[in-house]
Structure formats: C-alpha cells, structure tokens
C-alpha atoms as a PDB file:
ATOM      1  CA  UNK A   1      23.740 -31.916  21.829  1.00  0.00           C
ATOM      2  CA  UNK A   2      19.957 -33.316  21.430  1.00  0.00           C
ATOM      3  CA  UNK A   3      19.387 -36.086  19.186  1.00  0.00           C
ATOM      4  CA  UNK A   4      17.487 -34.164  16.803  1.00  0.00           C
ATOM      5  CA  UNK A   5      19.760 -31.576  15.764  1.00  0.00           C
ATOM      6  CA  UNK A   6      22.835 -33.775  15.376  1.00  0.00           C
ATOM      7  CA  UNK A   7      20.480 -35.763  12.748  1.00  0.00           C
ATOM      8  CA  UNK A   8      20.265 -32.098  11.382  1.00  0.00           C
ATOM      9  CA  UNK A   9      23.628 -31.612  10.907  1.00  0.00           C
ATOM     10  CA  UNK A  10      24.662 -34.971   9.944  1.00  0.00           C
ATOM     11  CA  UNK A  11      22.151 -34.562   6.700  1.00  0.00           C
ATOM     12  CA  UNK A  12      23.744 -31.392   5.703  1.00  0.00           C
ATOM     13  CA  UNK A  13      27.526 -32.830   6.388  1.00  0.00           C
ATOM     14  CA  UNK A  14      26.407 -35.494   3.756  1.00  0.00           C
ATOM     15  CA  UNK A  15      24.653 -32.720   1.542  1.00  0.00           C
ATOM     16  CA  UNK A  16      27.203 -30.644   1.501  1.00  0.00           C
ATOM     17  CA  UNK A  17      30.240 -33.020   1.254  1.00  0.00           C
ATOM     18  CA  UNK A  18      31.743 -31.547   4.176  1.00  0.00           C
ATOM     19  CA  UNK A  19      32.244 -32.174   8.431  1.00  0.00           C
ATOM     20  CA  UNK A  20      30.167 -29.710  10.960  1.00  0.00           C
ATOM     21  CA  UNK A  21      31.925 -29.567  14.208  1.00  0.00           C
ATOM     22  CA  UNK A  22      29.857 -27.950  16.860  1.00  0.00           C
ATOM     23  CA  UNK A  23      30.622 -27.278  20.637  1.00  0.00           C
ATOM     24  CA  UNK A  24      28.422 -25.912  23.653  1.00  0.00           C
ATOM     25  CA  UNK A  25      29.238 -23.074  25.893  1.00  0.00           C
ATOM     26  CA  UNK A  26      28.837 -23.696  29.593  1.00  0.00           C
ATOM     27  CA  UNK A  27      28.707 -20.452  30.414  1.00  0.00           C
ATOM     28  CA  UNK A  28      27.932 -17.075  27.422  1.00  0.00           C
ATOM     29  CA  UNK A  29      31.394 -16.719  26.363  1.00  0.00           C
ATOM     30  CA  UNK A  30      30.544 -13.729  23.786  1.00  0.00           C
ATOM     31  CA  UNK A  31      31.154 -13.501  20.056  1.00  0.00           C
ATOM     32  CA  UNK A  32      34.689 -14.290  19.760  1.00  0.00           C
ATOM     33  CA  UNK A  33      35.078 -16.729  23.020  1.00  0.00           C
ATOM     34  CA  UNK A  34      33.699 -19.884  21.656  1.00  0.00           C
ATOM     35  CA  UNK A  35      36.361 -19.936  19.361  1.00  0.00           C
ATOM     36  CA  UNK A  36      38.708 -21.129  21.581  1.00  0.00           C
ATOM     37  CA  UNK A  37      36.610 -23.825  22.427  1.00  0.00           C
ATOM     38  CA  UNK A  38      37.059 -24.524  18.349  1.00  0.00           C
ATOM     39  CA  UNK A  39      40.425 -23.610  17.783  1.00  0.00           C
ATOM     40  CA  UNK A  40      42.036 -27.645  17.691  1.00  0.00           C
ATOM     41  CA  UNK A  41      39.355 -27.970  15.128  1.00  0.00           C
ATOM     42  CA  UNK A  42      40.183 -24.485  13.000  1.00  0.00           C
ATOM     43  CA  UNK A  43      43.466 -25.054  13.369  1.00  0.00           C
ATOM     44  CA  UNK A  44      43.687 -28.311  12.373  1.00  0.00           C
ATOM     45  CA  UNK A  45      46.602 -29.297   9.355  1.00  0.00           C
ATOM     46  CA  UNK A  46      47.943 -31.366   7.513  1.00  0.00           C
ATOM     47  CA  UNK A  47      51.668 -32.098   5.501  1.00  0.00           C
ATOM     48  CA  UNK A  48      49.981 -30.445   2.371  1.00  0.00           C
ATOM     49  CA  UNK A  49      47.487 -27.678   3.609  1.00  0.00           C
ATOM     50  CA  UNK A  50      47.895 -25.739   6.094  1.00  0.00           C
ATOM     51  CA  UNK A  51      45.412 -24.203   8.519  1.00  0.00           C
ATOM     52  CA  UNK A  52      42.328 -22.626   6.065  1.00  0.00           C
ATOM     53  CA  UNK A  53      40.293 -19.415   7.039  1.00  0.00           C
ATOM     54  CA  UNK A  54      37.052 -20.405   8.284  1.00  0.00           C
ATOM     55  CA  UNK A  55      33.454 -18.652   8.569  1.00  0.00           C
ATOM     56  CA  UNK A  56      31.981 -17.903  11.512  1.00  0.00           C
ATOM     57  CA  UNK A  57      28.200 -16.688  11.618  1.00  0.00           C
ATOM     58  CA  UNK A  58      26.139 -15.775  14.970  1.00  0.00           C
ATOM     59  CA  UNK A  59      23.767 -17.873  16.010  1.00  0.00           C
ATOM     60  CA  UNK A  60      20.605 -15.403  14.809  1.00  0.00           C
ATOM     61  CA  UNK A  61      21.697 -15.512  11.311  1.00  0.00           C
ATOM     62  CA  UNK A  62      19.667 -17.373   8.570  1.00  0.00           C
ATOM     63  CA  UNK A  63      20.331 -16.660   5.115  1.00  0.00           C
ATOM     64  CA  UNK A  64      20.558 -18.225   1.662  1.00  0.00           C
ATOM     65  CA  UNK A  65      24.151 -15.973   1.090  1.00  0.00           C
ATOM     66  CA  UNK A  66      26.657 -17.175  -2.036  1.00  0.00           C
ATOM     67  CA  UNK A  67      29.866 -17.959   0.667  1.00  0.00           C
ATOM     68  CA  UNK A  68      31.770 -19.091  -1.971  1.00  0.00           C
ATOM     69  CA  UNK A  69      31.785 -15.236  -3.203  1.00  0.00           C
ATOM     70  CA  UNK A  70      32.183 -13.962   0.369  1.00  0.00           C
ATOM     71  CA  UNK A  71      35.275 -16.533   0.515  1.00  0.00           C
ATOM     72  CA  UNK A  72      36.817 -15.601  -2.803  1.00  0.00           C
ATOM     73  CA  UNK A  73      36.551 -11.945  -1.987  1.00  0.00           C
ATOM     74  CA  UNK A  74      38.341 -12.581   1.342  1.00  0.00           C
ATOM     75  CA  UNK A  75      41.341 -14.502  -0.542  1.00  0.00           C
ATOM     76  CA  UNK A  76      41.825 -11.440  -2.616  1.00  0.00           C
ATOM     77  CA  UNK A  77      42.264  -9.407  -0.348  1.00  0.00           C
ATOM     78  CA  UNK A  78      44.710 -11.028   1.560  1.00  0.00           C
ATOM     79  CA  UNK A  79      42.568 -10.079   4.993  1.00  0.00           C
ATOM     80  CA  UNK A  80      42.892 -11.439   8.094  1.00  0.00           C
ATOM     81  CA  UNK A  81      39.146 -11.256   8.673  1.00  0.00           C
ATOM     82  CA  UNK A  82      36.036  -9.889   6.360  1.00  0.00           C
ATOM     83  CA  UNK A  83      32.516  -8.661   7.706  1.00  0.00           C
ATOM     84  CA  UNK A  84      29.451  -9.027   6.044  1.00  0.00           C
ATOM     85  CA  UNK A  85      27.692  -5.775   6.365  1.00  0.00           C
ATOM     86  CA  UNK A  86      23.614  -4.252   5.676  1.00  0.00           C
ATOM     87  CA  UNK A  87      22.187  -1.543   5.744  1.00  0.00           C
ATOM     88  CA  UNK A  88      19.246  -1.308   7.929  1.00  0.00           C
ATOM     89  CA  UNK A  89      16.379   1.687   8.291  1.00  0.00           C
ATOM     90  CA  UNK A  90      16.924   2.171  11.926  1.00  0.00           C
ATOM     91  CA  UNK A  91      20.904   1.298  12.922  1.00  0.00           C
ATOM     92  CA  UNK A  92      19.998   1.675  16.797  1.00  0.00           C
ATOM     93  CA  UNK A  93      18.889  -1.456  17.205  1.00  0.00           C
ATOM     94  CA  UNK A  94      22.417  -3.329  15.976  1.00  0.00           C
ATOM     95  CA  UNK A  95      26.255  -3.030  15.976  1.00  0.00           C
ATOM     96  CA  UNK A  96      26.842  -0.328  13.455  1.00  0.00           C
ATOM     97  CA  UNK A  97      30.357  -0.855  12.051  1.00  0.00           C
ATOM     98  CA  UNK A  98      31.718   2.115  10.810  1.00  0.00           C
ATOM     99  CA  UNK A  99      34.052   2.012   7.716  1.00  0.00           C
ATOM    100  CA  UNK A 100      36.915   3.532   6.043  1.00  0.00           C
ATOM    101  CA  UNK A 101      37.249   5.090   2.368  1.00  0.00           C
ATOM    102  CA  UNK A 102      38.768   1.829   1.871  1.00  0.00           C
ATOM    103  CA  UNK A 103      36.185  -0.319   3.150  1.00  0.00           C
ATOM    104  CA  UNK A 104      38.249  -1.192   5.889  1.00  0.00           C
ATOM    105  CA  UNK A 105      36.219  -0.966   9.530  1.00  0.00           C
ATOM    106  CA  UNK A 106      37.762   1.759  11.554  1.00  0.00           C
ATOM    107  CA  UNK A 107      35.390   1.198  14.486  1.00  0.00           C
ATOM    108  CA  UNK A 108      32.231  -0.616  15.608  1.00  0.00           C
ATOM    109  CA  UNK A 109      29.449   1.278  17.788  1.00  0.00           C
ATOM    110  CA  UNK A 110      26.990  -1.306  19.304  1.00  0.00           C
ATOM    111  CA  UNK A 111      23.261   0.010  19.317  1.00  0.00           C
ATOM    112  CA  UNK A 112      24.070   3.790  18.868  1.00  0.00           C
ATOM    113  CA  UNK A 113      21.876   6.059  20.252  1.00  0.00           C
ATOM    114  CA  UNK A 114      22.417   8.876  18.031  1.00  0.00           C
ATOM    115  CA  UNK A 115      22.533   7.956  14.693  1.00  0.00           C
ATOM    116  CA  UNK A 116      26.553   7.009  13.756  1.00  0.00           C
ATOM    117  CA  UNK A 117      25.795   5.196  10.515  1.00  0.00           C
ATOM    118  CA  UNK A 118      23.413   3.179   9.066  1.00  0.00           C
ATOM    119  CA  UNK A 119      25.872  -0.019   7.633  1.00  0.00           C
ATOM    120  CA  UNK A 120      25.392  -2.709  10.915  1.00  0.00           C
ATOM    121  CA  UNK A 121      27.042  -6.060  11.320  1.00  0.00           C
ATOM    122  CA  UNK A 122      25.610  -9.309   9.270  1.00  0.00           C
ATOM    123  CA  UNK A 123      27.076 -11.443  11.655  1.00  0.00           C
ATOM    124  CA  UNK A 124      28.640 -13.460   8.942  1.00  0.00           C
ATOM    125  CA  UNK A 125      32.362 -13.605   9.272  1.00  0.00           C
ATOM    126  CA  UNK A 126      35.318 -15.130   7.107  1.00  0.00           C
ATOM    127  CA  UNK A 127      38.691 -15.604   9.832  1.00  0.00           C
ATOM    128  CA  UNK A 128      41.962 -16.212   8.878  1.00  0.00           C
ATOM    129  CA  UNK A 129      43.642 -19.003  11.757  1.00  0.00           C
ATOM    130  CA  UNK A 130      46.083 -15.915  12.821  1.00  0.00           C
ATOM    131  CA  UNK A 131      42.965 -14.057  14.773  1.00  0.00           C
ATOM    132  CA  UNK A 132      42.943 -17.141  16.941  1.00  0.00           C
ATOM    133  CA  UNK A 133      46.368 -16.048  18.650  1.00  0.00           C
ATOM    134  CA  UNK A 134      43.976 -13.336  20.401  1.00  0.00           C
ATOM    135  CA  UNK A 135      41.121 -15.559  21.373  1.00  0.00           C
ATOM    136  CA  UNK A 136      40.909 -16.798  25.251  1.00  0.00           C
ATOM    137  CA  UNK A 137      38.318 -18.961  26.312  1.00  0.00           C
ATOM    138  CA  UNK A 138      36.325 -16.228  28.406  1.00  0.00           C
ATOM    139  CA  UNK A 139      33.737 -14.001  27.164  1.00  0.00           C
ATOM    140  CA  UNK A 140      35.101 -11.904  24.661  1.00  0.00           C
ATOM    141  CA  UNK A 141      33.557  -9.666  21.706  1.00  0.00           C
ATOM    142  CA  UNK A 142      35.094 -10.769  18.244  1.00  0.00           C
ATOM    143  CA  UNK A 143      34.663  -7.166  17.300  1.00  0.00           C
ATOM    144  CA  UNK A 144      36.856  -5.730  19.724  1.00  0.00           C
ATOM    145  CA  UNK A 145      39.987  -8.485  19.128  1.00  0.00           C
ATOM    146  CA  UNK A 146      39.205  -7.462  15.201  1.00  0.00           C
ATOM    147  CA  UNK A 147      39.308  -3.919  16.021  1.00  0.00           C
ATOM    148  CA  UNK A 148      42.579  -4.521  18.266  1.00  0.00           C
ATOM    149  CA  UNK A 149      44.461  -5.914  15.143  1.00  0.00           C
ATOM    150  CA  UNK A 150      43.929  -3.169  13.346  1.00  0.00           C
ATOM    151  CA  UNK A 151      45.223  -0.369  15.442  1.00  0.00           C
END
C-alpha cells in the first residue's frame, strides 16, 4: 500500500475512532471476491459480540451519505444485505436493480440496453457475516451471490 494513503487512512482511523483494514487484489477479483480476502477481518469475534454486519462500498463511490441511517434501517429489517439505490436520467450506463412491491430486489440488469428501470446500484452496501458463506476468493459479482440468496 503506498506510504501516502496509509497516512490517509490512519488520520481518519483516529478521526473516526475506529480501525480501516484494507487489502490488495492481485488479480480483479469482481465485486464480491475481495471479500474473501477480508473475511478473517469481517468475521472477526469476540466472547461478548459476535460477528457485526459490515459496509461495503465500490471503489468509485464518494459521498457525504448518513451510514448510521443506512445501518439502522438495515437492523430493522432483519436483512441479510441492503442496497443503496438512485435514480439516474439515463439507467444504460449502470446496473439497474430492479425491485419488488416490497422493496426487495428481484433482479439486477447491468447496463440495459432497452430501458428496464431507471433505480441503478449506489454501490454502497450494508452485509450481514452470513453472505460470506457464498464468497470464494475468485472473481465473483456480489450481485449475483445476493441475488442467489434470494431465490
């Protein structure tokens, strides 16, 4: 990791009162396989709390976004994962995730030629530690192991 980025994240660990772990791919390993290379970390417990969901944001996003909100919402709800959607002018461009009457997403369509939907994928996820059963370390798309859990 270079020298300057490490300083980075070593001023927001103190900031923020909390540890940043990061890890480097050798080789793309998708959305959803670089979680393996995490999952000692995210799964990590002790005597009096067990493993904790987790966010998980792709490496485009930058945002200013209340988490804490996103976080409470997904402890309601009792889900095993929660997607932060948008809606964009022009879906064909993104991962459109289409939804249920619930809210629930019944199936993602990356960059749609016809239009599918206009609600895409923020890239900003909240994981509980159970998705990690169906994480390998090979490239793998978190969408599709999210969409597999569903069925």
């Amino acid at each position: 990791m270079p020298h300057g980025f490490k300083q980075f994240l070593e001023t927001y660990e103190e900031e923020l009162g909390m540890t940043i772990t990061c890890s480097r791919e050798e080789e793309p390993l998708g959305t959803a396989g670089p979680l393996a290379l995490a999952k000692n970390v995210l799964l990590k417990s002790t005597a009096s709390a067990p493993p904790q969901p987790f966010f998980m944001l792709n490496s485009d996003v930058i945002c200013d976004y209340p988490f804490k909100g996103l976080l409470d919402l997904h402890m309601s709800r009792g889900a095993e994962a929660t997607l932060m959607v948008t809606r964009v002018e022009d879906p064909s461009k993104y991962g459109v995730v289409i939804l249920d009457d619930a809210g629930a997403v019944s199936r993602f369509v990356e960059k749609p030629k016809t239009f599918v939907g206009d609600t895409i994928n923020g890239g900003i996820y909240i994981l509980s530690p159970s998705v990690l059963e169906r994480v390998e370390l090979r490239p793998m798309s978190i969408e599709k192991v999210l969409i597999i859990s569903q069925v």
